[in-house]
C-alpha atoms as a PDB file:
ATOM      1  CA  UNK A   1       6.415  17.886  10.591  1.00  0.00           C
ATOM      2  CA  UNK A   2       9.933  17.226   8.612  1.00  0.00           C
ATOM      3  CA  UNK A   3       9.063  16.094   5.353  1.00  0.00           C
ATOM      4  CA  UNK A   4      12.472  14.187   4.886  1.00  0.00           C
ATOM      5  CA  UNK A   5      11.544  11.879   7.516  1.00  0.00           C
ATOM      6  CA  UNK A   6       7.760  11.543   6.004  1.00  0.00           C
ATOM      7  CA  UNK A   7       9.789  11.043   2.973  1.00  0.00           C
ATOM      8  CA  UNK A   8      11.786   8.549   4.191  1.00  0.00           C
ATOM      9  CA  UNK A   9       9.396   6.654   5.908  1.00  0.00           C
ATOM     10  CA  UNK A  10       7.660   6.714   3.040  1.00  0.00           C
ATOM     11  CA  UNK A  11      10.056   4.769   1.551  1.00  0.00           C
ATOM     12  CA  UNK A  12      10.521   2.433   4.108  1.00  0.00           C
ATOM     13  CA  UNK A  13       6.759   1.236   3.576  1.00  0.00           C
ATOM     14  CA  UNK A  14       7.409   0.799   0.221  1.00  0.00           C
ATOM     15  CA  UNK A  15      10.062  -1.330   0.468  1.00  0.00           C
ATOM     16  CA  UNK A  16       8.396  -3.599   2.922  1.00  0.00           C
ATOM     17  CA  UNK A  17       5.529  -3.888   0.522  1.00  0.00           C
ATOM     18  CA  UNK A  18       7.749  -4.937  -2.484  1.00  0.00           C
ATOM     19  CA  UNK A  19       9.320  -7.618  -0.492  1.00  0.00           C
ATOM     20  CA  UNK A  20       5.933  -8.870   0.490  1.00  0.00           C
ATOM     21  CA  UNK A  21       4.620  -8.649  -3.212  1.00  0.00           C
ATOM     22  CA  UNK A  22       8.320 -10.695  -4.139  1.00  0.00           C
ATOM     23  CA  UNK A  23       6.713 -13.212  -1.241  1.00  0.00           C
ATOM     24  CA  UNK A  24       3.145 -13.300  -2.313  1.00  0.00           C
ATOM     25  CA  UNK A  25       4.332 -13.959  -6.217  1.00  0.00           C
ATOM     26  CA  UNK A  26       6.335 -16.924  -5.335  1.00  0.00           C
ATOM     27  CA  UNK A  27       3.543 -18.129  -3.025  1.00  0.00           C
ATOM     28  CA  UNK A  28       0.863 -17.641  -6.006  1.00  0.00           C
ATOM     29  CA  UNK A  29       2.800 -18.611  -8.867  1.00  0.00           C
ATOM     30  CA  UNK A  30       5.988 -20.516  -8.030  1.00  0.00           C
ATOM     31  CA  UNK A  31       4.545 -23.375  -6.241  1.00  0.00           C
ATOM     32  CA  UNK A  32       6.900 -26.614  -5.691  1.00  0.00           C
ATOM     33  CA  UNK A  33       3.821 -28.801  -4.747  1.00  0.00           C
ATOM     34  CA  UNK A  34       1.304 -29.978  -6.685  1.00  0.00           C
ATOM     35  CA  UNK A  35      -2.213 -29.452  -5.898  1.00  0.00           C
ATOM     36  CA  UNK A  36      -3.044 -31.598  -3.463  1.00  0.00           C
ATOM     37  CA  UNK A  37      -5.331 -34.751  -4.224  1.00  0.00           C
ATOM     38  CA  UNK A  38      -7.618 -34.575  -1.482  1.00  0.00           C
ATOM     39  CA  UNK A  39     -10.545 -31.884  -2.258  1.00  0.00           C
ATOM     40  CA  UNK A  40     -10.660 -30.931   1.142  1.00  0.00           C
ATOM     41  CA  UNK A  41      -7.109 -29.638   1.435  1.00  0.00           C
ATOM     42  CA  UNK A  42      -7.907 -28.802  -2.169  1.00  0.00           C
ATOM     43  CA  UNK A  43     -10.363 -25.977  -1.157  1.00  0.00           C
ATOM     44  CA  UNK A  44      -8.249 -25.066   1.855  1.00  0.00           C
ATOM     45  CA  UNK A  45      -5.291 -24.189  -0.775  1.00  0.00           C
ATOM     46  CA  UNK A  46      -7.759 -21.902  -2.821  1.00  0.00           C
ATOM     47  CA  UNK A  47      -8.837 -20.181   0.036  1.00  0.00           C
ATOM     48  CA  UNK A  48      -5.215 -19.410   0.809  1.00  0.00           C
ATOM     49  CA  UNK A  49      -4.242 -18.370  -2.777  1.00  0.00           C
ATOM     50  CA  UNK A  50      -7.192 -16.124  -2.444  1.00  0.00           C
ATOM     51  CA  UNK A  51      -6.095 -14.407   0.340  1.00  0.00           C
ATOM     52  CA  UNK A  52      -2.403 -13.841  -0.478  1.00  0.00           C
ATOM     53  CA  UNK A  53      -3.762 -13.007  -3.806  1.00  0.00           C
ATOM     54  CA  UNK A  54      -6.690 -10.083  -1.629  1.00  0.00           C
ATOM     55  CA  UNK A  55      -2.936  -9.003   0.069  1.00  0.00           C
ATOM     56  CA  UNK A  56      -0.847  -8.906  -3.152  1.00  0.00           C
ATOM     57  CA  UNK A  57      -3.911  -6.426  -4.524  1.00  0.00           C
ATOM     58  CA  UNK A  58      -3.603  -4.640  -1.333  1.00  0.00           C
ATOM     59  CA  UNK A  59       0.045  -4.277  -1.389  1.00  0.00           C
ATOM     60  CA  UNK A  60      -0.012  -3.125  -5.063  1.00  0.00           C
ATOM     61  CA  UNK A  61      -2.565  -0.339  -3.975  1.00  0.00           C
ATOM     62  CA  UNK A  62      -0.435   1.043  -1.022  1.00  0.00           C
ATOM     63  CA  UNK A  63       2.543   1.126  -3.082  1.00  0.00           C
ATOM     64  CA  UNK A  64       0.524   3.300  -5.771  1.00  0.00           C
ATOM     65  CA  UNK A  65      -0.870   5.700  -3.189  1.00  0.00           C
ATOM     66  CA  UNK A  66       2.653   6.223  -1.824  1.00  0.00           C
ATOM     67  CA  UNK A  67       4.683   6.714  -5.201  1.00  0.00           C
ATOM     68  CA  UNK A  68       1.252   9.290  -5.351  1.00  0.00           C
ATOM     69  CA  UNK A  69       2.662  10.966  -2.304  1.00  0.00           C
ATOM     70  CA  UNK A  70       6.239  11.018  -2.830  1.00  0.00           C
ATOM     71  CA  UNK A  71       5.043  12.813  -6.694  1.00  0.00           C
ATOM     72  CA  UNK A  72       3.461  15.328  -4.298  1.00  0.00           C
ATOM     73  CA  UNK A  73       6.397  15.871  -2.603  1.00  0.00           C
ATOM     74  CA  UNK A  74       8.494  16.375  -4.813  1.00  0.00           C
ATOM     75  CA  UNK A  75       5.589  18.892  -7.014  1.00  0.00           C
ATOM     76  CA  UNK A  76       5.820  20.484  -3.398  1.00  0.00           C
ATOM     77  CA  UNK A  77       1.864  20.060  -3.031  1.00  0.00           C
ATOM     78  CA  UNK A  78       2.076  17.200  -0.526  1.00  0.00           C
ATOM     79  CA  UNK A  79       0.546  19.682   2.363  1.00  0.00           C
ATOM     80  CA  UNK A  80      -1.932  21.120   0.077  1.00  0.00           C
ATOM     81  CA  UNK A  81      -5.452  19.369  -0.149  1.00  0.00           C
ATOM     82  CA  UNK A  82      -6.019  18.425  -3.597  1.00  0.00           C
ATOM     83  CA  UNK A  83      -9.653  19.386  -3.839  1.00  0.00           C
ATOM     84  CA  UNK A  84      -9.760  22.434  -2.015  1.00  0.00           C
ATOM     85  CA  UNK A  85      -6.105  23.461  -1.658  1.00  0.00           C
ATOM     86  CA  UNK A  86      -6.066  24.524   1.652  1.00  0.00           C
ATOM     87  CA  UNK A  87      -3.405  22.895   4.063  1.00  0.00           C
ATOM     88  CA  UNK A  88      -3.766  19.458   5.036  1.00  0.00           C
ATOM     89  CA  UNK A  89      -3.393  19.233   8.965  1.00  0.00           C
ATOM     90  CA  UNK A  90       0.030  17.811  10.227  1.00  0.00           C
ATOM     91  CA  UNK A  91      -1.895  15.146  12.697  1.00  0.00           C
ATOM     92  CA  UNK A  92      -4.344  14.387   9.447  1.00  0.00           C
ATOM     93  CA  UNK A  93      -0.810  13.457   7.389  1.00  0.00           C
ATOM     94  CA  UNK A  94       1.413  12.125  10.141  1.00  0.00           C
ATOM     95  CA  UNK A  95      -1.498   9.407  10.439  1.00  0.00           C
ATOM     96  CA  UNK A  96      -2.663   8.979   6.980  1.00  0.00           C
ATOM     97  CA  UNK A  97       0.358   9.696   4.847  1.00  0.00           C
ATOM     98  CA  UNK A  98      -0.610   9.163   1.593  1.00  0.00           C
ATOM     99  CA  UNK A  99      -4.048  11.446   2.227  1.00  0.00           C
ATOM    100  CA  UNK A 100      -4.985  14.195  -0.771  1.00  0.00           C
ATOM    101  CA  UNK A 101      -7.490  15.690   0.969  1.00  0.00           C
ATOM    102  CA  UNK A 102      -8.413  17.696   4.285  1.00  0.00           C
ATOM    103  CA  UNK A 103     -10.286  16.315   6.771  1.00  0.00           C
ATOM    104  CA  UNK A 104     -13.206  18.308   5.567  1.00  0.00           C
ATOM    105  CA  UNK A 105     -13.302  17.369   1.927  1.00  0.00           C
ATOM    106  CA  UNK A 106     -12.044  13.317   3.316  1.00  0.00           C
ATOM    107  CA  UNK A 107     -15.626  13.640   4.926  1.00  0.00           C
END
């Protein structure tokens, strides 16, 4: 496993994410319309603002776990489990890549 291109993919995600968090701000908090006047398109609004809100938390989250990974990198740990030590398995990272643990201290 090349860990420029984990590295860089890494960086890829994290971009994405950003641009959604730029989306979900101006969805949340830079409304044009005003809340609507009829409660029942009133709730269906708050159940949308709740949900881009549940994906902006999300977002935020990811983005932490990969600046996380990208310190590990860089401290040249990334392969190393960080409760045991021992190596973390190359499938185990190419499909979770922000994971700081083996498989056997994950379980």
């Amino acid at each position: 496993m090349d860990i420029l291109t984990i590295k860089a993919e890494l960086f890829e995600r994290k971009g994405e994410l950003k641009s959604r968090l730029e989306r979900t701000h101006r969805h949340i908090y830079e409304k044009d319309e005003p809340v609507s006047a009829n409660y029942n398109e009133q709730v269906k609004q708050t159940e949308n603002d709740e949900l881009v809100m549940i994906l902006e938390l999300d977002a935020i989250e990811e983005i932490a776990r990969i600046n996380e990974a990208l310190n590990r990198i860089e401290e040249g740990i990334y392969k190393l489990c960080a409760v045991c030590g021992k190596h973390i398995a190359e499938d185990r990272l190419a499909a979770i890549p922000c994971t700081t643990r083996c498989i056997d201290c994950a379980e």
